[in-house]
PDB file of N, CA and C in Angstrom:
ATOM      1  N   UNK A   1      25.765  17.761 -15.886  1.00  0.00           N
ATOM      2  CA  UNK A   1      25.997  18.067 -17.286  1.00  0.00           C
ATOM      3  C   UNK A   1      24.718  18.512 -17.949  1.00  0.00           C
ATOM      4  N   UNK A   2      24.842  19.455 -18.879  1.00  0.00           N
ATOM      5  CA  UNK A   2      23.909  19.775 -19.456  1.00  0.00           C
ATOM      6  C   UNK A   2      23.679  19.534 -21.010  1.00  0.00           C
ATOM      7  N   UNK A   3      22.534  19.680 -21.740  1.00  0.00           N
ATOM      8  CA  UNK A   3      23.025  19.119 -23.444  1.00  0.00           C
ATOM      9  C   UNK A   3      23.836  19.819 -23.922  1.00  0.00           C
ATOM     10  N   UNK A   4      24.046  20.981 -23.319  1.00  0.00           N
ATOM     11  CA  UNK A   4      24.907  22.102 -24.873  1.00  0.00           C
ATOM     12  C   UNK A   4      26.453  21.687 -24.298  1.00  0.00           C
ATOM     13  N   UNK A   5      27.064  20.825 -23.521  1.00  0.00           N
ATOM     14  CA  UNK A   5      28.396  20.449 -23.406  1.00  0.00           C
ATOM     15  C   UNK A   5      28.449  19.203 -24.101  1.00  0.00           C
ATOM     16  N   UNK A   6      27.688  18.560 -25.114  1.00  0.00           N
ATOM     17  CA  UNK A   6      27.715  17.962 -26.200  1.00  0.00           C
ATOM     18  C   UNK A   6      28.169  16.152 -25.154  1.00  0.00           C
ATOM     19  N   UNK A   7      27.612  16.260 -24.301  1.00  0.00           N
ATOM     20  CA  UNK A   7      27.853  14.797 -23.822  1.00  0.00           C
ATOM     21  C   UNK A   7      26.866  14.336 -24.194  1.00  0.00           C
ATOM     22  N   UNK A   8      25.657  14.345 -24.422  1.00  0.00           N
ATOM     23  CA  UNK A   8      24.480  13.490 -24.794  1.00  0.00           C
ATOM     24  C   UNK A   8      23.934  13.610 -26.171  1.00  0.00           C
ATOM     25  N   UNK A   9      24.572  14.413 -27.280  1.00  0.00           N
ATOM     26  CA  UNK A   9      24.648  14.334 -28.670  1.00  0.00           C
ATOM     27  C   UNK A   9      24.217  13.101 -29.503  1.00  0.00           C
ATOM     28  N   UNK A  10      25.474  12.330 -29.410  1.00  0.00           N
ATOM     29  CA  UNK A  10      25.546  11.404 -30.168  1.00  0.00           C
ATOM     30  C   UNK A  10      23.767  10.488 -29.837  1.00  0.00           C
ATOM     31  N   UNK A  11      23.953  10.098 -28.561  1.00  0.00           N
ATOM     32  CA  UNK A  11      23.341   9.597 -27.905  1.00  0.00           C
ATOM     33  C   UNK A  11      21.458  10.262 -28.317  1.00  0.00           C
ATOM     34  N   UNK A  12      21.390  11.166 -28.172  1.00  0.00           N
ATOM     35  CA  UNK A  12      19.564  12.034 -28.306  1.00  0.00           C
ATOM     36  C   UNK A  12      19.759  12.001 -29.622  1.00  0.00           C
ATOM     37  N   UNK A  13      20.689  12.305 -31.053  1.00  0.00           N
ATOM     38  CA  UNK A  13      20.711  12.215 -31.941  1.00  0.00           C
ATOM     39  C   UNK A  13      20.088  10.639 -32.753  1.00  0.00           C
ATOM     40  N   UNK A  14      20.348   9.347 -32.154  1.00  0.00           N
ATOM     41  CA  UNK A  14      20.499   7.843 -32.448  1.00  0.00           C
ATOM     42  C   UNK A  14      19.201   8.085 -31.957  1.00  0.00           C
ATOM     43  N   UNK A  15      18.915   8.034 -30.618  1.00  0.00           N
ATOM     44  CA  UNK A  15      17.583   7.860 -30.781  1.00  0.00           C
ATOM     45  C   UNK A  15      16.400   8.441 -31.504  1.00  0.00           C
ATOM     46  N   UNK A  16      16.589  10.091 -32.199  1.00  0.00           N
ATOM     47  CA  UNK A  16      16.019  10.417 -32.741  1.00  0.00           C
ATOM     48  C   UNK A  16      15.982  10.068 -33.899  1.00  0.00           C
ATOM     49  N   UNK A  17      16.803   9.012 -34.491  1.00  0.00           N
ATOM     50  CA  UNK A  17      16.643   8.651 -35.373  1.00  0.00           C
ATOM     51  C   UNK A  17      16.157   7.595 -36.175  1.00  0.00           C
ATOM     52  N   UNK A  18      15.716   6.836 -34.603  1.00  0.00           N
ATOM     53  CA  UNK A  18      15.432   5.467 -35.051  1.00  0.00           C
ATOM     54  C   UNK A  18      13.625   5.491 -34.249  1.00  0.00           C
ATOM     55  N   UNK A  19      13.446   7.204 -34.429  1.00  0.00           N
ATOM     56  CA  UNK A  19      12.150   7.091 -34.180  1.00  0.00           C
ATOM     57  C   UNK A  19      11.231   7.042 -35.170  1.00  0.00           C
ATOM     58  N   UNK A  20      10.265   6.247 -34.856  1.00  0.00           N
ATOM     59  CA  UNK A  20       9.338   6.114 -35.754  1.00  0.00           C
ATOM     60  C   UNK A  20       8.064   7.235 -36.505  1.00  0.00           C
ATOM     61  N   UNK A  21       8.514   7.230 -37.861  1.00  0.00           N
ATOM     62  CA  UNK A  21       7.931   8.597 -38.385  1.00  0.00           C
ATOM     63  C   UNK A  21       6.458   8.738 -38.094  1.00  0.00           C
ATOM     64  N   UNK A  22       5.970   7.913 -37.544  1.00  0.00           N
ATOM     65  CA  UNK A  22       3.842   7.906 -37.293  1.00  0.00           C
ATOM     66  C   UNK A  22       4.394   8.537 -36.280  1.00  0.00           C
ATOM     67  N   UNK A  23       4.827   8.506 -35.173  1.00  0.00           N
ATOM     68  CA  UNK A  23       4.873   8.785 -33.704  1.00  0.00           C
ATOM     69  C   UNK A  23       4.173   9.492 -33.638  1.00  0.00           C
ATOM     70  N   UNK A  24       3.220   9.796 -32.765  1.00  0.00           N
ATOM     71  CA  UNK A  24       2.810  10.924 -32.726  1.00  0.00           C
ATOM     72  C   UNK A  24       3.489  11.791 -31.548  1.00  0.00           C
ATOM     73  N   UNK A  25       3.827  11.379 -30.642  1.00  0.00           N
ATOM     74  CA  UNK A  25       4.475  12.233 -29.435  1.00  0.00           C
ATOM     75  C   UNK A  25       3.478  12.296 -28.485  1.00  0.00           C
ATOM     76  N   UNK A  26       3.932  13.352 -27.392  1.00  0.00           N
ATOM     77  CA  UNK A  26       3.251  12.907 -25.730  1.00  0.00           C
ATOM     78  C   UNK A  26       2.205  13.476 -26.159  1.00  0.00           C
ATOM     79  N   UNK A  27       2.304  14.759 -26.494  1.00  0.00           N
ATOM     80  CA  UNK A  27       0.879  15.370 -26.550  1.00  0.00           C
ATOM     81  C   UNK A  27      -0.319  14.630 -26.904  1.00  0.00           C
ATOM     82  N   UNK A  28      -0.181  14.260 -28.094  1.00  0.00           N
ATOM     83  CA  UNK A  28      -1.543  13.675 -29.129  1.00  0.00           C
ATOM     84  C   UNK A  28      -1.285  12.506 -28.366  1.00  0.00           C
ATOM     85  N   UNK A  29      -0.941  11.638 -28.150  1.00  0.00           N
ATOM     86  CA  UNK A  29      -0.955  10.599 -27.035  1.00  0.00           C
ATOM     87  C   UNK A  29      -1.348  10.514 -26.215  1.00  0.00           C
ATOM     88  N   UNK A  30      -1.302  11.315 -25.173  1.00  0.00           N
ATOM     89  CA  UNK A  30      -1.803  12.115 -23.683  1.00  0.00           C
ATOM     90  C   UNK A  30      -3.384  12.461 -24.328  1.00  0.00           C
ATOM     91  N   UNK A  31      -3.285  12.870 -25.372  1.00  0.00           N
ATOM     92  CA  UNK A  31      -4.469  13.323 -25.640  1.00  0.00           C
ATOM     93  C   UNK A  31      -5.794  12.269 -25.473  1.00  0.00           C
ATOM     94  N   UNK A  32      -5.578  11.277 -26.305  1.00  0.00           N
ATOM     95  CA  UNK A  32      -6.166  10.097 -26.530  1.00  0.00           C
ATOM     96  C   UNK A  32      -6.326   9.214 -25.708  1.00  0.00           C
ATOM     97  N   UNK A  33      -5.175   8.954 -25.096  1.00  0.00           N
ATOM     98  CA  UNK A  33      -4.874   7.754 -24.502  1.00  0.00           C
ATOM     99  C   UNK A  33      -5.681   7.401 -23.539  1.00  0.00           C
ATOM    100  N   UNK A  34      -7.068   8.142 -23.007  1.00  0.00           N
ATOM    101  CA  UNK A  34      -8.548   7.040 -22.270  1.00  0.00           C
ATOM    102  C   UNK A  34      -8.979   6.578 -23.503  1.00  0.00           C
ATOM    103  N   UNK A  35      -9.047   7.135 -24.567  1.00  0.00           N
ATOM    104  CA  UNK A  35      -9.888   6.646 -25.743  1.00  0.00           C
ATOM    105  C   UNK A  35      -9.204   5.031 -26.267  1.00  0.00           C
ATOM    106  N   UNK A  36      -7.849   5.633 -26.135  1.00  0.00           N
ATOM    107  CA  UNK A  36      -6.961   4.020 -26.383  1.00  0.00           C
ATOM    108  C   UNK A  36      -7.028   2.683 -25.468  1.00  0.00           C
ATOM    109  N   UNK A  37      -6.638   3.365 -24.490  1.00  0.00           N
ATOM    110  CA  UNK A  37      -6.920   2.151 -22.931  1.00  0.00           C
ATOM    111  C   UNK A  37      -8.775   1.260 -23.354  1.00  0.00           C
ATOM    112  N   UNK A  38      -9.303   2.349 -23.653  1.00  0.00           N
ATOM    113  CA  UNK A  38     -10.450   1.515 -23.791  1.00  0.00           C
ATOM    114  C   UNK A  38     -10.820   0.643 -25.010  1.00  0.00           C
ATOM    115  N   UNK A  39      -9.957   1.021 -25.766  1.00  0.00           N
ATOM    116  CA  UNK A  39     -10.178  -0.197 -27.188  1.00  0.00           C
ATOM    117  C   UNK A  39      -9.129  -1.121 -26.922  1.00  0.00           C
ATOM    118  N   UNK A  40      -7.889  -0.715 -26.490  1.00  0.00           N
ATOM    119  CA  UNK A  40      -6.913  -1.985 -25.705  1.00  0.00           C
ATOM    120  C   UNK A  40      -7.412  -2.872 -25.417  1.00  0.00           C
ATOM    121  N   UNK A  41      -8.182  -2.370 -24.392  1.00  0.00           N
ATOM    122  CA  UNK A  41      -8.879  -3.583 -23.220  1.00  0.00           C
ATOM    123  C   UNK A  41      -9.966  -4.137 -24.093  1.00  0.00           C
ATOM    124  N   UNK A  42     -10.720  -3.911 -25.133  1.00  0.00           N
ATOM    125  CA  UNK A  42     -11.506  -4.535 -26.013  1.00  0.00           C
ATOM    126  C   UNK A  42     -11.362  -5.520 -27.275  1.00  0.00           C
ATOM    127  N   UNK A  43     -10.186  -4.871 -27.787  1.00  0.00           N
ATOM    128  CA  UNK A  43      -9.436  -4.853 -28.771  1.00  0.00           C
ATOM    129  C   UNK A  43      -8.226  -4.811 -29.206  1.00  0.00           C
ATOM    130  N   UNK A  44      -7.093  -5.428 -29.100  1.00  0.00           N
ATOM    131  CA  UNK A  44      -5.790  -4.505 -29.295  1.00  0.00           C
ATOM    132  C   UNK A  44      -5.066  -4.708 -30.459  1.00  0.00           C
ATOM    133  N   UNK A  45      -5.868  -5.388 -31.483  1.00  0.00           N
ATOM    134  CA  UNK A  45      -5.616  -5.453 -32.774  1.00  0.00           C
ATOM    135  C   UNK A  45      -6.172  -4.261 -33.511  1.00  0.00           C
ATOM    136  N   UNK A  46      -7.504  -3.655 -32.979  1.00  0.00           N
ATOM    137  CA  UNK A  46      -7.734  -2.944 -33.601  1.00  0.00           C
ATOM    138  C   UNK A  46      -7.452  -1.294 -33.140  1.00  0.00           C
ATOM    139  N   UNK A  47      -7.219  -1.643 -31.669  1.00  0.00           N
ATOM    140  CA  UNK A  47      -6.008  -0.212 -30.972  1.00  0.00           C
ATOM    141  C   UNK A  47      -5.582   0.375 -31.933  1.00  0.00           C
ATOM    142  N   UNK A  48      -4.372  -0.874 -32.250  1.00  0.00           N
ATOM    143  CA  UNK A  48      -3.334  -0.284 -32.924  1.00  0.00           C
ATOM    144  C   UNK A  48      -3.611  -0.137 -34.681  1.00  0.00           C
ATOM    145  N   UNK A  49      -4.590  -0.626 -35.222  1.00  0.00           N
ATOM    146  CA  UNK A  49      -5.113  -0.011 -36.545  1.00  0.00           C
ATOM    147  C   UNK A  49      -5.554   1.405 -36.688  1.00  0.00           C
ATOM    148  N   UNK A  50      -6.405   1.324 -35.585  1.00  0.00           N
ATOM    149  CA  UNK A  50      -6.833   2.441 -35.590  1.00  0.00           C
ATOM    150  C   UNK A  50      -5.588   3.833 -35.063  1.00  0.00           C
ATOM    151  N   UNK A  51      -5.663   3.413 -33.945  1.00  0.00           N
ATOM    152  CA  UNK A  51      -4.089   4.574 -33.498  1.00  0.00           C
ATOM    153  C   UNK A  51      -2.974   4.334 -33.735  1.00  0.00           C
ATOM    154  N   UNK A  52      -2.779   4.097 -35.072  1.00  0.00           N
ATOM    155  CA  UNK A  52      -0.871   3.188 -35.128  1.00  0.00           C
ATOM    156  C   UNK A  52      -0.056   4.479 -34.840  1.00  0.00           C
ATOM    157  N   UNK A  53      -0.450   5.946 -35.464  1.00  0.00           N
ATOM    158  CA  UNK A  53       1.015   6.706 -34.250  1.00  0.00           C
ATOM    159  C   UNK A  53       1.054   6.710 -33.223  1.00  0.00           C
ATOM    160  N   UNK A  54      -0.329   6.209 -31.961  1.00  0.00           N
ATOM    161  CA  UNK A  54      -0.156   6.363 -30.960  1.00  0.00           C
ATOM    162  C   UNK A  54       0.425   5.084 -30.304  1.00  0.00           C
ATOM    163  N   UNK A  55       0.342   3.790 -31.058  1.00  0.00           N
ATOM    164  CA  UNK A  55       1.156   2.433 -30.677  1.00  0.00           C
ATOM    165  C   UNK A  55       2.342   3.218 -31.173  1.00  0.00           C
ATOM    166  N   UNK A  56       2.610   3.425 -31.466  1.00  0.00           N
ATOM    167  CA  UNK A  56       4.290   3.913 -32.474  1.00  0.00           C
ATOM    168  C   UNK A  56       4.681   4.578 -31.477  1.00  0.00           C
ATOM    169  N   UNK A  57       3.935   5.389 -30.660  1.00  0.00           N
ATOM    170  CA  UNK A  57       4.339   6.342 -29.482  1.00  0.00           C
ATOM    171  C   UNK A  57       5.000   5.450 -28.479  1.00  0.00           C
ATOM    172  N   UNK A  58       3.648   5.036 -28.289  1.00  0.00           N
ATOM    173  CA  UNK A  58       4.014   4.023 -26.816  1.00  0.00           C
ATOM    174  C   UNK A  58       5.168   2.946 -26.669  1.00  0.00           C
ATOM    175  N   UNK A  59       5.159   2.151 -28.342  1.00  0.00           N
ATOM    176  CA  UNK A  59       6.206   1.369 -28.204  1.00  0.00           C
ATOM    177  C   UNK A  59       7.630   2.255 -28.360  1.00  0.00           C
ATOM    178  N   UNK A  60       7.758   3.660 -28.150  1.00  0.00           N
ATOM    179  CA  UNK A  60       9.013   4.168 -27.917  1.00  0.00           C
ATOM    180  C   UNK A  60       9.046   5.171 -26.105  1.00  0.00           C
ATOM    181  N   UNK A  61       7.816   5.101 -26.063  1.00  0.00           N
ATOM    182  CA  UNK A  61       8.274   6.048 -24.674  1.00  0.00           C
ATOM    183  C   UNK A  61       7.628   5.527 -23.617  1.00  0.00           C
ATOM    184  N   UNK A  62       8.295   5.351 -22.481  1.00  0.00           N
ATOM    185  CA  UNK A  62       8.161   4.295 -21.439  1.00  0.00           C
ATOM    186  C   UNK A  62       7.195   5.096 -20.333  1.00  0.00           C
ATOM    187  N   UNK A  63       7.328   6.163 -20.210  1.00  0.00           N
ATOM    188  CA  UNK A  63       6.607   7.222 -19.213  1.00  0.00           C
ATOM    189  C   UNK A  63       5.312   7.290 -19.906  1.00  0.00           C
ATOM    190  N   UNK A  64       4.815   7.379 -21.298  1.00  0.00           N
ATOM    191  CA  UNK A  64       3.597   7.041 -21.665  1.00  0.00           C
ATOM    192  C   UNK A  64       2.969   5.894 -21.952  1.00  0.00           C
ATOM    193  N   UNK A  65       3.932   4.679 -21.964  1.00  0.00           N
ATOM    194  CA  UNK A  65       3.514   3.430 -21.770  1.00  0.00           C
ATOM    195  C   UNK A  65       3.407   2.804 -20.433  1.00  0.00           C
ATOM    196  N   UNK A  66       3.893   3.854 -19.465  1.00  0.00           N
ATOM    197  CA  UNK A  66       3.202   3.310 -18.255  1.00  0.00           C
ATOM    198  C   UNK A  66       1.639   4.039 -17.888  1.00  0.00           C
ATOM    199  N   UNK A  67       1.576   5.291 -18.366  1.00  0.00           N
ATOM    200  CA  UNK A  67       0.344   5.986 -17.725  1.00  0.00           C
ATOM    201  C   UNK A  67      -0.606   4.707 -18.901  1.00  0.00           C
ATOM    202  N   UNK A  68      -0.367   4.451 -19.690  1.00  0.00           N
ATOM    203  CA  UNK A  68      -1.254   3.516 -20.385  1.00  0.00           C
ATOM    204  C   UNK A  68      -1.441   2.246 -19.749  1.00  0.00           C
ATOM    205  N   UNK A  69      -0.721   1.857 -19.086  1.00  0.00           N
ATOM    206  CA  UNK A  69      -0.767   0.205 -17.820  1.00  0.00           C
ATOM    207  C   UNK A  69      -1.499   0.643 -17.174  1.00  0.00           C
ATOM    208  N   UNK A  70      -1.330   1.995 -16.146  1.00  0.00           N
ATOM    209  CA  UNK A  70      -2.499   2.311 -14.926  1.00  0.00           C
ATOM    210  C   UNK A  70      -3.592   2.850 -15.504  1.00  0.00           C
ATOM    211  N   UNK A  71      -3.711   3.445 -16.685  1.00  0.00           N
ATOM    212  CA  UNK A  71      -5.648   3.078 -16.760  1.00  0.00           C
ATOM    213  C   UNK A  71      -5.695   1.684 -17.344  1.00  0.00           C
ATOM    214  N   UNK A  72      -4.914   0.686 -17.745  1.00  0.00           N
ATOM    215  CA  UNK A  72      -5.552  -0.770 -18.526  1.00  0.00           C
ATOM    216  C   UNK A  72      -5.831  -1.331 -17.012  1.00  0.00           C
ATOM    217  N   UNK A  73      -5.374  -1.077 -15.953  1.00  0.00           N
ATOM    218  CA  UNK A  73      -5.419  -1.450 -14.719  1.00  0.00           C
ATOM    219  C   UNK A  73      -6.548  -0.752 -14.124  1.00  0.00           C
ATOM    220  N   UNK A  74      -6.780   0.355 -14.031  1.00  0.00           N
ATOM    221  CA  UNK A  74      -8.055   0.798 -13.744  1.00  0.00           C
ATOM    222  C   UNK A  74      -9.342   0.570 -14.416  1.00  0.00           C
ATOM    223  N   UNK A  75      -9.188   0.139 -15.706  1.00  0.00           N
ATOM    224  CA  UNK A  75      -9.989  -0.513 -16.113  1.00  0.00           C
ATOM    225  C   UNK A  75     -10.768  -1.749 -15.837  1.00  0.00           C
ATOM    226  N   UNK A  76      -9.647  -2.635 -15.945  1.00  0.00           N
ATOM    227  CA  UNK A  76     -10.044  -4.133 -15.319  1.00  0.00           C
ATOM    228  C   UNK A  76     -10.025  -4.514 -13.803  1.00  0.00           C
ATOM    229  N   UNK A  77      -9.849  -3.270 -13.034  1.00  0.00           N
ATOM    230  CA  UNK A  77      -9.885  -3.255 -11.607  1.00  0.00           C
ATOM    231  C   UNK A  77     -11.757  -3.237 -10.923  1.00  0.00           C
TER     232      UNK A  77
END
């Protein structure tokens, strides 16, 4: 199935809606995200002050909240 046979509508619609307006998305995320891993691992109160669209990101997308585990892991490795 593809999207334009309207099976996944409802469905990509709900979630787009209950996304969070900071988000920043993969890009600017991807962008950052050694700069983030490294205040994480220092800080993660102030991570997320400082980057709250990019916490806003992560706490919605799982494929960029994992590349964020394997550098917090390469970090403390």
């Amino acid at each position: 199935m593809d999207a334009t046979d309207g099976s996944e509508g409802p469905a990509a619609l709900d979630r787009f809606l209950r996304t969070d307006p900071a988000d920043v998305g993969c890009g600017e995320a991807m962008a950052v995200l050694h700069v983030y891993a490294e205040l994480v691992d220092r800080d993660p109160a102030q991570a997320e002050a400082q980057y709250s669209g990019v916490a806003a990101h992560l706490a919605a997308c799982g494929p960029c909240a994992e590349d964020l585990a394997g550098l917090l892991a390469a970090l403390r490795d």
